[in-house]
Structures are given as C-alpha cells and as structure tokens.
PDB file of N, CA and C in Angstrom:
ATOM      1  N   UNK A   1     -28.641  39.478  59.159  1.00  0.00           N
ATOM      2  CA  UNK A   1     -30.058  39.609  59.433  1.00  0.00           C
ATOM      3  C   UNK A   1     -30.638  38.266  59.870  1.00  0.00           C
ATOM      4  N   UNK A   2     -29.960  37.007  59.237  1.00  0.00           N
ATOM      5  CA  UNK A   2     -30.252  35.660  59.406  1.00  0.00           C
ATOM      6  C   UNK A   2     -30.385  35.459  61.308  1.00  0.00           C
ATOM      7  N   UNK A   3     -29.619  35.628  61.786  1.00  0.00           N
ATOM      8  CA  UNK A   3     -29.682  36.277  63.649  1.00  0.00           C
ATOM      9  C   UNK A   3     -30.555  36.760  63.875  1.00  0.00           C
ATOM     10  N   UNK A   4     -31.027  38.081  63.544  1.00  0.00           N
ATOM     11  CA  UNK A   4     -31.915  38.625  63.990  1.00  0.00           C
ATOM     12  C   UNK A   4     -33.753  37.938  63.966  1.00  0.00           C
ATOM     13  N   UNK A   5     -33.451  37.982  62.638  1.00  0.00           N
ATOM     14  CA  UNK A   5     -34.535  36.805  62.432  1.00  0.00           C
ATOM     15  C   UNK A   5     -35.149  35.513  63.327  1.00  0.00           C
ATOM     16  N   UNK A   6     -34.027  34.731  63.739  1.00  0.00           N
ATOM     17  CA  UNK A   6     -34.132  33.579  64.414  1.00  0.00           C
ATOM     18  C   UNK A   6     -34.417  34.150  65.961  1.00  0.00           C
ATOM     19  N   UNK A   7     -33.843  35.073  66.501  1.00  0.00           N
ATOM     20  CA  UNK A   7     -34.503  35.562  67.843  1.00  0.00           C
ATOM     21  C   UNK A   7     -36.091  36.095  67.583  1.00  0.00           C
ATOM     22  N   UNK A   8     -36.142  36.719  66.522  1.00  0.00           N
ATOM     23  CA  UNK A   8     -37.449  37.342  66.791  1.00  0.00           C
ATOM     24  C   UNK A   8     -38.566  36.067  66.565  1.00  0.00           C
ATOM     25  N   UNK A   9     -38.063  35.518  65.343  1.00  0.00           N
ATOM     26  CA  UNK A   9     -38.974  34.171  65.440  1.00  0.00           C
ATOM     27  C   UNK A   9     -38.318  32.910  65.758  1.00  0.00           C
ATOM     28  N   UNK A  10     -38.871  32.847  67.147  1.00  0.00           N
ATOM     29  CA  UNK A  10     -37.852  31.799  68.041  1.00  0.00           C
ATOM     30  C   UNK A  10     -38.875  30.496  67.329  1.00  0.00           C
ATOM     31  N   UNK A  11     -37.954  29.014  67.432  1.00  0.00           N
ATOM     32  CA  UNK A  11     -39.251  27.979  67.135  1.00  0.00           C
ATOM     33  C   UNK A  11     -38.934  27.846  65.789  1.00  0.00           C
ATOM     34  N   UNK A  12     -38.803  28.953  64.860  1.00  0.00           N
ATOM     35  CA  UNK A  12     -39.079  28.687  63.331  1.00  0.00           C
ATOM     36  C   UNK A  12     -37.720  28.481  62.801  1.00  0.00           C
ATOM     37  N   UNK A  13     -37.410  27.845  61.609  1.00  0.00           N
ATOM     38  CA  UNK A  13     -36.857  27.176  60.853  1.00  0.00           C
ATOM     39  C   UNK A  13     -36.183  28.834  60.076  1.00  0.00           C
ATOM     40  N   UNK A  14     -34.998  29.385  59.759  1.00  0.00           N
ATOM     41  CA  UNK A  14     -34.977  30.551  59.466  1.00  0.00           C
ATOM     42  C   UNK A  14     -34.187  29.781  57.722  1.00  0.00           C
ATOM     43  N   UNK A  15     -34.446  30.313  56.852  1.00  0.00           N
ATOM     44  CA  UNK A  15     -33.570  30.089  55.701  1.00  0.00           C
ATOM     45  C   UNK A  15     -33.051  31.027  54.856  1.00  0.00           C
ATOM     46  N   UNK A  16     -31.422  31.462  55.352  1.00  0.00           N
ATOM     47  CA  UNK A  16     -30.790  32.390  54.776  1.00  0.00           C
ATOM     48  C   UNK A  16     -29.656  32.171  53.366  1.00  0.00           C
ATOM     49  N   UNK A  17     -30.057  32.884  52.630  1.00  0.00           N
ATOM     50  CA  UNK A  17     -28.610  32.837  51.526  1.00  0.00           C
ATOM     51  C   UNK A  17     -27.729  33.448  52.109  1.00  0.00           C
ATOM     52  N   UNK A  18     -26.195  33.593  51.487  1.00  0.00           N
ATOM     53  CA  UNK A  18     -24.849  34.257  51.610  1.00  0.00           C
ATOM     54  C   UNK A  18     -25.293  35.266  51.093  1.00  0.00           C
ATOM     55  N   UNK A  19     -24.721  36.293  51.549  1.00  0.00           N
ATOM     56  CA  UNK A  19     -24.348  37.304  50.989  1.00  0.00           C
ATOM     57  C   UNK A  19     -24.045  36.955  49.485  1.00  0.00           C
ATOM     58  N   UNK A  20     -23.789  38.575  49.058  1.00  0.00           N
ATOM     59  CA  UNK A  20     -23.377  38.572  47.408  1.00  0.00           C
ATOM     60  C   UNK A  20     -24.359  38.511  46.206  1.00  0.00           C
ATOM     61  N   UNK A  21     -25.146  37.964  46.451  1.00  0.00           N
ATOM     62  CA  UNK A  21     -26.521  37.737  45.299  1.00  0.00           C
ATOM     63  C   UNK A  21     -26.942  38.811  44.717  1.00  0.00           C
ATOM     64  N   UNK A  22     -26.239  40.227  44.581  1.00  0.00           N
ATOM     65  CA  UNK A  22     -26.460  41.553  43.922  1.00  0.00           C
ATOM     66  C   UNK A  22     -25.339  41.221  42.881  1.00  0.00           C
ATOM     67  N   UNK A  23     -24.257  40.821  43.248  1.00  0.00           N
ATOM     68  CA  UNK A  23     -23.479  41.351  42.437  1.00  0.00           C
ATOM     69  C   UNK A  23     -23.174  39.758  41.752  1.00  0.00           C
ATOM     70  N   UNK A  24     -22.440  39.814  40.176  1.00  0.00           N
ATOM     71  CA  UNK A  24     -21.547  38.890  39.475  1.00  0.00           C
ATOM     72  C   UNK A  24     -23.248  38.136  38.298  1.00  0.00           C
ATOM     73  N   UNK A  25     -21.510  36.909  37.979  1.00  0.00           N
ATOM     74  CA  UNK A  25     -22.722  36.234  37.163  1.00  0.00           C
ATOM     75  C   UNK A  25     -23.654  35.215  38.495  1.00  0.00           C
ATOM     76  N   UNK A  26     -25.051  35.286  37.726  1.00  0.00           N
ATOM     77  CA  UNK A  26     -26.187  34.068  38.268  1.00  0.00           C
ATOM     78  C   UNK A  26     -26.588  33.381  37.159  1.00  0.00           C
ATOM     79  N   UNK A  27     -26.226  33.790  36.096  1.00  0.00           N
ATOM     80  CA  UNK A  27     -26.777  32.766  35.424  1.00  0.00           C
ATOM     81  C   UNK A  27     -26.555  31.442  34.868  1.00  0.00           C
ATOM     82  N   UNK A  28     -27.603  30.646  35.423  1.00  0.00           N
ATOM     83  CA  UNK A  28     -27.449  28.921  35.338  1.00  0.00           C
ATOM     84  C   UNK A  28     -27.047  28.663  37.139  1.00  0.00           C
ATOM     85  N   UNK A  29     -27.262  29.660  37.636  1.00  0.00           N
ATOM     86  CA  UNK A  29     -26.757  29.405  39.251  1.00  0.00           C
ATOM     87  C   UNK A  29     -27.211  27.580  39.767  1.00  0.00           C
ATOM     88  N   UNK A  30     -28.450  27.131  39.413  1.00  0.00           N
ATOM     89  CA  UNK A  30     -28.781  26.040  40.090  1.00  0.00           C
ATOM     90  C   UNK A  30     -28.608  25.037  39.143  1.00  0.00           C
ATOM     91  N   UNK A  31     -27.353  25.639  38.225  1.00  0.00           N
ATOM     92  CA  UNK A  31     -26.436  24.011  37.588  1.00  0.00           C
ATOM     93  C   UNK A  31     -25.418  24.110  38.286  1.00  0.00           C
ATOM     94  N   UNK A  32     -24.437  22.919  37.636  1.00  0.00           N
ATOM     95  CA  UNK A  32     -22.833  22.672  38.464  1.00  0.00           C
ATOM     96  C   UNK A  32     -22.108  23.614  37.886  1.00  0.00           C
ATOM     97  N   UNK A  33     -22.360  23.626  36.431  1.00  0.00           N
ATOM     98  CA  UNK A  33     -21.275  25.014  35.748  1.00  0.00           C
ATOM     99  C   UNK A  33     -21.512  26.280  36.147  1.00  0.00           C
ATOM    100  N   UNK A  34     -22.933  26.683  36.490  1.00  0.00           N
ATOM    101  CA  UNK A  34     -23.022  28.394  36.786  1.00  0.00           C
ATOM    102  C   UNK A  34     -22.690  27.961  38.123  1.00  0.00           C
ATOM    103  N   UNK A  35     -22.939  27.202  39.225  1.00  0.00           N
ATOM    104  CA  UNK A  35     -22.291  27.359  40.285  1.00  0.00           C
ATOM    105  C   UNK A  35     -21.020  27.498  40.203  1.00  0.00           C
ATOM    106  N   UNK A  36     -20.247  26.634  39.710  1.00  0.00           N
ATOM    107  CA  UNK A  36     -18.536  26.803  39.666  1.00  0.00           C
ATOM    108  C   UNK A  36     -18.292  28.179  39.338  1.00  0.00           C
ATOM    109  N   UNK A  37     -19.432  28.623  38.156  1.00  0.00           N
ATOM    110  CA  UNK A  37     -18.509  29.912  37.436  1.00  0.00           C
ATOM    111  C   UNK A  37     -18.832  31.541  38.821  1.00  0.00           C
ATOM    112  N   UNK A  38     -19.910  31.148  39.337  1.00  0.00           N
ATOM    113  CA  UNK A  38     -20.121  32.038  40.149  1.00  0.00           C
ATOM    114  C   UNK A  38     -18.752  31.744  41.462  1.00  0.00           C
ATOM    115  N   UNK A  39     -18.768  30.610  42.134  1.00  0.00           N
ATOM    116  CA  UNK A  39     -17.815  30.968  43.015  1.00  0.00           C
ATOM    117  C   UNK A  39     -16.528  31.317  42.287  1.00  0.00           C
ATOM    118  N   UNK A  40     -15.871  30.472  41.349  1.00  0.00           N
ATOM    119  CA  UNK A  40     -14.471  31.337  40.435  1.00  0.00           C
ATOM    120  C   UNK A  40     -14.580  32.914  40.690  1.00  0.00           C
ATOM    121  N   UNK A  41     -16.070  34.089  40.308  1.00  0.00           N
ATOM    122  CA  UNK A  41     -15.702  34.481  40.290  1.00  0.00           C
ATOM    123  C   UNK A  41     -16.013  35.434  41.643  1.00  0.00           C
ATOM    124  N   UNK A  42     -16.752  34.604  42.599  1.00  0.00           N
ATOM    125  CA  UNK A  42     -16.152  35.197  44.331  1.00  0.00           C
ATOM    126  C   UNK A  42     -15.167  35.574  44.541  1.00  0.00           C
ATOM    127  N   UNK A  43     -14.058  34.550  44.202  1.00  0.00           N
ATOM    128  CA  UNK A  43     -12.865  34.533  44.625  1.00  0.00           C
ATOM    129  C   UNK A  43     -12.188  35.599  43.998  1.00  0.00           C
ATOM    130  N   UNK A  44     -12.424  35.271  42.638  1.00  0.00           N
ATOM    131  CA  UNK A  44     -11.425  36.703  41.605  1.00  0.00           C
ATOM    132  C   UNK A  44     -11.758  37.966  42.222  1.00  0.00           C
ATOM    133  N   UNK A  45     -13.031  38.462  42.214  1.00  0.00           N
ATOM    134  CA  UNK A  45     -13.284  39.527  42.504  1.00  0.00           C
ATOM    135  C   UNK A  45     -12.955  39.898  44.104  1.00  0.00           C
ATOM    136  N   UNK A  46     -13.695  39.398  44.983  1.00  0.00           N
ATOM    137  CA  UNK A  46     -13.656  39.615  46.295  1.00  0.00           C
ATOM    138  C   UNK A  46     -12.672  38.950  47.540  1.00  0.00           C
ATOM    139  N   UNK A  47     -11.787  37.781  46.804  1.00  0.00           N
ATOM    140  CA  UNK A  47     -11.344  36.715  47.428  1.00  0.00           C
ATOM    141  C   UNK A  47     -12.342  36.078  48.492  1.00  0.00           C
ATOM    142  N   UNK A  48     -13.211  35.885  48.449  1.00  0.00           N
ATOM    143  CA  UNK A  48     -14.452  35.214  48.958  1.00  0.00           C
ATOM    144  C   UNK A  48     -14.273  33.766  48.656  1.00  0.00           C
ATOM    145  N   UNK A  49     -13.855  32.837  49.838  1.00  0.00           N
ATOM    146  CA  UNK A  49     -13.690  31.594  49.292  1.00  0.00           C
ATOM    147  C   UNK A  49     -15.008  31.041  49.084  1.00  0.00           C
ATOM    148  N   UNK A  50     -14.681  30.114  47.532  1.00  0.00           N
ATOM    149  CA  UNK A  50     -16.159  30.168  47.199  1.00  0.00           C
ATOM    150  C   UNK A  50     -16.935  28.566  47.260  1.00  0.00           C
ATOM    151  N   UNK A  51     -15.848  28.005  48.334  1.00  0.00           N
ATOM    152  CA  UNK A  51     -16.052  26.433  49.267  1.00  0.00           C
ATOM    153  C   UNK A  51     -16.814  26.988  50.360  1.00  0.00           C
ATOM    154  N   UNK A  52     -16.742  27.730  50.993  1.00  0.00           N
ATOM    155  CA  UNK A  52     -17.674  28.053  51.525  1.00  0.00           C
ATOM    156  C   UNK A  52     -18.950  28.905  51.210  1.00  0.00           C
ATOM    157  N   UNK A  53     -18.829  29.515  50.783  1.00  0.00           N
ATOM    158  CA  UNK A  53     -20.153  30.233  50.165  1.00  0.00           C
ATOM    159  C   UNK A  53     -20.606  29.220  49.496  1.00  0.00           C
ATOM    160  N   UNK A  54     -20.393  28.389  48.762  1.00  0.00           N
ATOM    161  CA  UNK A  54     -21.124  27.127  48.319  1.00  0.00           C
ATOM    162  C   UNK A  54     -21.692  25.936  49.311  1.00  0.00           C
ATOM    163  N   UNK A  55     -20.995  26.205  50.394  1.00  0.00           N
ATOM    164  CA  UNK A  55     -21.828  24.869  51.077  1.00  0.00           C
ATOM    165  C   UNK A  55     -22.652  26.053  52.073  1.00  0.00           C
ATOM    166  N   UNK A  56     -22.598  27.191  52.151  1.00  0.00           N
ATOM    167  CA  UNK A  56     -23.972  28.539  52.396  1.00  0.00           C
ATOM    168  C   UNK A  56     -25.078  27.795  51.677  1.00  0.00           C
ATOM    169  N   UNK A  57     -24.880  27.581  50.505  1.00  0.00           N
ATOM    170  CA  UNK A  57     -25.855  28.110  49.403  1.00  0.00           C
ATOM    171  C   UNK A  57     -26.285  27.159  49.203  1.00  0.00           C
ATOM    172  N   UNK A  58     -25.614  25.916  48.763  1.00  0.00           N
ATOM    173  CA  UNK A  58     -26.289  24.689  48.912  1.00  0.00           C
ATOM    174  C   UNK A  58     -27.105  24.127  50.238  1.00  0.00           C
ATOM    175  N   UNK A  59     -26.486  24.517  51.312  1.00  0.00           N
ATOM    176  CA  UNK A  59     -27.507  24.274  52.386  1.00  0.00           C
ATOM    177  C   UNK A  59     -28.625  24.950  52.533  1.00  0.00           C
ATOM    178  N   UNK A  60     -28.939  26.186  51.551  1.00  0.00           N
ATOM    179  CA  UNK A  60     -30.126  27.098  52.012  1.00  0.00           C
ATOM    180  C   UNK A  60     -31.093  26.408  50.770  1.00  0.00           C
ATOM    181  N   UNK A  61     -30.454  25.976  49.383  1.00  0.00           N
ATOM    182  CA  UNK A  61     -31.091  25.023  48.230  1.00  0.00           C
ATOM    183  C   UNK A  61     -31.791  24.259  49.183  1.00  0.00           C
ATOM    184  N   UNK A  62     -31.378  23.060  49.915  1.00  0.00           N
ATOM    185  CA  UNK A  62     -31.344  21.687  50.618  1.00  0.00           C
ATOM    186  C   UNK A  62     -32.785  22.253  50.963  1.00  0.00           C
ATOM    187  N   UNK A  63     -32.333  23.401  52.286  1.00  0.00           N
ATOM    188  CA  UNK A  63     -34.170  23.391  53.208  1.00  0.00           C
ATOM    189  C   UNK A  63     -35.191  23.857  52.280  1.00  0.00           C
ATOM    190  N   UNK A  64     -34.903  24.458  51.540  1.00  0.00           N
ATOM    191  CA  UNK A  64     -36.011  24.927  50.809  1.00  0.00           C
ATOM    192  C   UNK A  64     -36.836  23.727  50.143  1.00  0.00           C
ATOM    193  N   UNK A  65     -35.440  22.781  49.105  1.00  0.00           N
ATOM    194  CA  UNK A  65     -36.328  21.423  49.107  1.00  0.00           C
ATOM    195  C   UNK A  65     -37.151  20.604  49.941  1.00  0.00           C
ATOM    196  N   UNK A  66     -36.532  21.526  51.280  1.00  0.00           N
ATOM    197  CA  UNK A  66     -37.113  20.187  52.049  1.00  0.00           C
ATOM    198  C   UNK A  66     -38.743  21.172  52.430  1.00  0.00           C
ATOM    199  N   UNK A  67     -39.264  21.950  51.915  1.00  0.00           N
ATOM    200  CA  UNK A  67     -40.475  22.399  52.802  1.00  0.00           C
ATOM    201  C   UNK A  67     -41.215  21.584  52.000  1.00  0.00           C
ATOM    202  N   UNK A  68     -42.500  21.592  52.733  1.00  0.00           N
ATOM    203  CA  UNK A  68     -43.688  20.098  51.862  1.00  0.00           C
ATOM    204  C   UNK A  68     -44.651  21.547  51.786  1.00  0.00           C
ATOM    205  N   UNK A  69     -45.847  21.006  51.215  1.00  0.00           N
ATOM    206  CA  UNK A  69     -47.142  21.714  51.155  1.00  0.00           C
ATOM    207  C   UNK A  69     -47.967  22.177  52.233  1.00  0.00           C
ATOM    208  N   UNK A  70     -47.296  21.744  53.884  1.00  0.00           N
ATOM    209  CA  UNK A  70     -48.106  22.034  55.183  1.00  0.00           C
ATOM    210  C   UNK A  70     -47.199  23.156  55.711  1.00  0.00           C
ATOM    211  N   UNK A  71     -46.200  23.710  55.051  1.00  0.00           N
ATOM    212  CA  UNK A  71     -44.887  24.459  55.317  1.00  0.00           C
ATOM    213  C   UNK A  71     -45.295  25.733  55.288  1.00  0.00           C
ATOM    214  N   UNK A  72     -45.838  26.863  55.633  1.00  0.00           N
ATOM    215  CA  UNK A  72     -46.009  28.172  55.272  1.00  0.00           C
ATOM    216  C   UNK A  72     -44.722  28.752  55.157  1.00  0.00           C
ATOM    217  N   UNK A  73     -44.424  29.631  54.356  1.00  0.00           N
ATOM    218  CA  UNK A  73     -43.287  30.082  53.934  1.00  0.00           C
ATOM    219  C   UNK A  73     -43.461  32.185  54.246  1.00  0.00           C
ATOM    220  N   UNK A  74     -42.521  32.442  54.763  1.00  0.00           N
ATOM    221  CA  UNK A  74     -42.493  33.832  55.097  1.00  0.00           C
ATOM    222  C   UNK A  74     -41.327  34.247  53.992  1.00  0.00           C
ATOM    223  N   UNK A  75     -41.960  35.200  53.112  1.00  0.00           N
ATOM    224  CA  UNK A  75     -40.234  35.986  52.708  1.00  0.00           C
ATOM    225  C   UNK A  75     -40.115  37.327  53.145  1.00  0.00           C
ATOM    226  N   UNK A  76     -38.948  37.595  53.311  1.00  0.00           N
ATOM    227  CA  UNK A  76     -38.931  38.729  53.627  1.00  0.00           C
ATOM    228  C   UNK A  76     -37.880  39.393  53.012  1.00  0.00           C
ATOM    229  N   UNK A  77     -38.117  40.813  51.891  1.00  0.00           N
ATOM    230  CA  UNK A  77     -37.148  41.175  51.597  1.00  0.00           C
ATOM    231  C   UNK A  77     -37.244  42.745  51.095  1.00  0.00           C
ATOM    232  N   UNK A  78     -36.228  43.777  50.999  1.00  0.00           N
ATOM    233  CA  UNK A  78     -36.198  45.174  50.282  1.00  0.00           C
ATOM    234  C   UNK A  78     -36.331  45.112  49.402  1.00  0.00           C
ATOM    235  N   UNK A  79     -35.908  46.039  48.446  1.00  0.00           N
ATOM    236  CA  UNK A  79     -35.642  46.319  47.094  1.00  0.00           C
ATOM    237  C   UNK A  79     -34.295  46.400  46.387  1.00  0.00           C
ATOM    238  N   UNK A  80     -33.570  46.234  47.535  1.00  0.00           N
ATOM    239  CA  UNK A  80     -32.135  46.088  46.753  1.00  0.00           C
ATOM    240  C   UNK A  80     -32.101  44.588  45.742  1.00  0.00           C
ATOM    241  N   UNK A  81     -31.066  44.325  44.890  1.00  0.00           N
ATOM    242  CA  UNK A  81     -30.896  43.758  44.049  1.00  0.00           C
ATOM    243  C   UNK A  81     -30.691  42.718  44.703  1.00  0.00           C
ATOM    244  N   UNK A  82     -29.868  42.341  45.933  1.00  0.00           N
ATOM    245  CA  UNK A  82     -29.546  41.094  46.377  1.00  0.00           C
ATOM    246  C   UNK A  82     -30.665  40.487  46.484  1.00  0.00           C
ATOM    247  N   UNK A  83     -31.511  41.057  47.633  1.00  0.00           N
ATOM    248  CA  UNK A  83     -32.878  40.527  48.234  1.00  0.00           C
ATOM    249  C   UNK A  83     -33.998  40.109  47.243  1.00  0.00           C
ATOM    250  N   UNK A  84     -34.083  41.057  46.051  1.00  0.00           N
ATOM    251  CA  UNK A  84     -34.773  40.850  44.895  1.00  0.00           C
ATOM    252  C   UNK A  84     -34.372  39.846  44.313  1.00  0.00           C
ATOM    253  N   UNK A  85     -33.129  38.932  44.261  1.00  0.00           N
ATOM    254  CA  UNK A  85     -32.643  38.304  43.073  1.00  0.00           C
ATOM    255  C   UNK A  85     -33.012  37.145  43.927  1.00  0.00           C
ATOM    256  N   UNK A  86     -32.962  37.329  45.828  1.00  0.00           N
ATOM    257  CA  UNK A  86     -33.240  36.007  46.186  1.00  0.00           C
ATOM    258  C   UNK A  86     -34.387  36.004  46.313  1.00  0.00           C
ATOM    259  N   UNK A  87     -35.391  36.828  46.455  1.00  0.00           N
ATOM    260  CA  UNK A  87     -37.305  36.073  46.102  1.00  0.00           C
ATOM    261  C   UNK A  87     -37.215  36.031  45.093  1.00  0.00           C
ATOM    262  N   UNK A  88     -36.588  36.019  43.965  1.00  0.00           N
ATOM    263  CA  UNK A  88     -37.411  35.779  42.822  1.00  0.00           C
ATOM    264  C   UNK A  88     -36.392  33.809  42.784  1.00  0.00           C
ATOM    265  N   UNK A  89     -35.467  33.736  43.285  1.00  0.00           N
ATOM    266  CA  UNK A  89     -34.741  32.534  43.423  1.00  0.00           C
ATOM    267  C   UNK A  89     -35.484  31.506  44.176  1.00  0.00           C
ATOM    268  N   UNK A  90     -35.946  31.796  45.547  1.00  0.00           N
ATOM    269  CA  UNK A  90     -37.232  31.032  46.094  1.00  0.00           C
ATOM    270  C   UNK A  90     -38.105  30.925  45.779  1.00  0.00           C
ATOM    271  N   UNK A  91     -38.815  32.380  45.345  1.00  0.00           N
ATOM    272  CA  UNK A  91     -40.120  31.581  44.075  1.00  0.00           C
ATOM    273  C   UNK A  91     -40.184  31.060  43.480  1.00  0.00           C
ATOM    274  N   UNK A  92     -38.970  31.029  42.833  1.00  0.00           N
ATOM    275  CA  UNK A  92     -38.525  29.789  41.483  1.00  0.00           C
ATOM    276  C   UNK A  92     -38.391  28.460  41.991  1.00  0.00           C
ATOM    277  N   UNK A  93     -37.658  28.144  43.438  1.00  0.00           N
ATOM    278  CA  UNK A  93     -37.777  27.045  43.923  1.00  0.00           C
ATOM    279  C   UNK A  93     -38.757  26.337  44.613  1.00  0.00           C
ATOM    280  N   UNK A  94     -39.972  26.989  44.809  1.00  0.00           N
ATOM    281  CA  UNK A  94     -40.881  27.059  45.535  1.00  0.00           C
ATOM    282  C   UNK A  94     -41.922  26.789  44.179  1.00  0.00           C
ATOM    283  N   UNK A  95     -42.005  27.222  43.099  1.00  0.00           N
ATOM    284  CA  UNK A  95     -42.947  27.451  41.768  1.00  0.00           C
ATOM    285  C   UNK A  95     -43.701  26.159  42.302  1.00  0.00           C
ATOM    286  N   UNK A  96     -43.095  24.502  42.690  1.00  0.00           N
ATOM    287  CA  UNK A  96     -43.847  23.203  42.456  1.00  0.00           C
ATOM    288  C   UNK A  96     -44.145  22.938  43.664  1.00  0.00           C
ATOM    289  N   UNK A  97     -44.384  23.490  44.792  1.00  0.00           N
ATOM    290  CA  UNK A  97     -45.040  23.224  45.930  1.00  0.00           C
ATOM    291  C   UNK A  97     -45.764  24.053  46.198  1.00  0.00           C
ATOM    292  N   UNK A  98     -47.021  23.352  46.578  1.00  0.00           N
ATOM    293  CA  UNK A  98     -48.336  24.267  47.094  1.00  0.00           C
ATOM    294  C   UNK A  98     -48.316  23.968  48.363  1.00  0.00           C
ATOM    295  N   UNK A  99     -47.560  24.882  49.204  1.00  0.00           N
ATOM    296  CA  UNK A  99     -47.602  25.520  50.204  1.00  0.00           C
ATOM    297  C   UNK A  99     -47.927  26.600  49.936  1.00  0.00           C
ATOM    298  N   UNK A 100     -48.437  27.109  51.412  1.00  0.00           N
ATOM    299  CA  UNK A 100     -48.769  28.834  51.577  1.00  0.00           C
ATOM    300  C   UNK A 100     -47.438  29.707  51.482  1.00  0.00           C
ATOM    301  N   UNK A 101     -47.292  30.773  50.522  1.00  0.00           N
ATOM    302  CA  UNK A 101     -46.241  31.609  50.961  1.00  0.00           C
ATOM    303  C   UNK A 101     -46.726  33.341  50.893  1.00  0.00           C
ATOM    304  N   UNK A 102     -46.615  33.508  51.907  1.00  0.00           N
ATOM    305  CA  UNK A 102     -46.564  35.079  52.383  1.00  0.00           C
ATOM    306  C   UNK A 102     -45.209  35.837  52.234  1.00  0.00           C
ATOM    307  N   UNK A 103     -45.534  36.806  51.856  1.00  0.00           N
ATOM    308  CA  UNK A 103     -44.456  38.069  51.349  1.00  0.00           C
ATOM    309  C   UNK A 103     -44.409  39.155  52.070  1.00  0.00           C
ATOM    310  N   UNK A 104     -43.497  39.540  52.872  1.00  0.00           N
ATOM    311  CA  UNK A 104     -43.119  40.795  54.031  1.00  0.00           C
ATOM    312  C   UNK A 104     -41.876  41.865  52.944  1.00  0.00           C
ATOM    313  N   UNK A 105     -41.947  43.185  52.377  1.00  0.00           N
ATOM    314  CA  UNK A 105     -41.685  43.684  51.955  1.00  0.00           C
ATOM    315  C   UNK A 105     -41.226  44.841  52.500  1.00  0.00           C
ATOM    316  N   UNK A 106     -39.915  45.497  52.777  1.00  0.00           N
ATOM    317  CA  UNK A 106     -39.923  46.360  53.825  1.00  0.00           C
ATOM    318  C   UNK A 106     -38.709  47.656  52.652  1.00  0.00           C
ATOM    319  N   UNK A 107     -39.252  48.623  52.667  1.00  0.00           N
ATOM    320  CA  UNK A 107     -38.715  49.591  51.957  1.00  0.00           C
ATOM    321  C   UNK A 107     -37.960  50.676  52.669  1.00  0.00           C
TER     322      UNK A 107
END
C-alpha cells in the first residue's frame, strides 16, 4: 500500500511499517529485548528474516522521530489488527509532539 500511497500523494514524505504487526509478540517492541524477541520470532514462525524487517522498522521509528511540530501527520488505517496496532504505535510515538495529526479510517 506504501506505493500506492506515494503516487497518490506525490511530494509527501510516505511512512510505512513491515508487514506482520497483527501477528506475534509486541510487547516491549521499542526496547532492544522486545525487538530481538519479536524478530527471533519472525524467523521461527514465518522464516521472515528478521535483519531486515528490523532495519523496515527502525527506519519507519527514525522518520517518525524526525517529524517536528510544523509536520502534519496523515494516518491512515482499517480495522484489522495490524493497522490498529500501528496507529495506536504512532500515536504513542507521536504522544510528545504537537503537531497536527489527522486520521483517515477506511472500513
């Protein structure tokens, strides 16, 4: 969807997670141990190497740090569990910047 996105909004900055964020453990995801324990268990389960899905994920951490307070923020997401687990993950990263963020919800 991260593609699709970036054509329709040409110009803008698009910030996608990996896949997977429905399923396994998340918890402690934005320490070093729940990260490790989550990719370990990419791999077990899905063989999903989880060197890459980690430098996914850490690069989508990175921009998010990087928006300031002049940044309007678009989310956009369903109701499935993945999409849910990642707005509530950007809101969480987002909680200490007052920027504008708008919410696109599509069922």
């Amino acid at each position: 969807i991260a593609g699709s996105m970036a054509f329709a909004f040409k110009n803008q900055e698009i910030i996608a997670f990996p896949g997977f964020l429905g399923e396994g453990p998340i918890r402690g995801l934005l320490t070093e141990q729940g990260f490790k324990m989550r990719s370990t268990w990419l791999f077990e389960a899905f063989r999903i190497d989880g060197t890459a899905w980690g430098v996914h994920f850490t690069q989508a951490i990175k921009q998010l740090e990087a928006v300031t307070e002049q940044d309007p923020v678009l989310i956009w997401a369903s109701e499935n569990a993945a999409e849910q687990f990642g707005l509530r993950l950007v809101c969480n990263l987002l909680a200490s910047k007052d920027c504008p963020v708008y919410f696109f919800f599509f069922f």
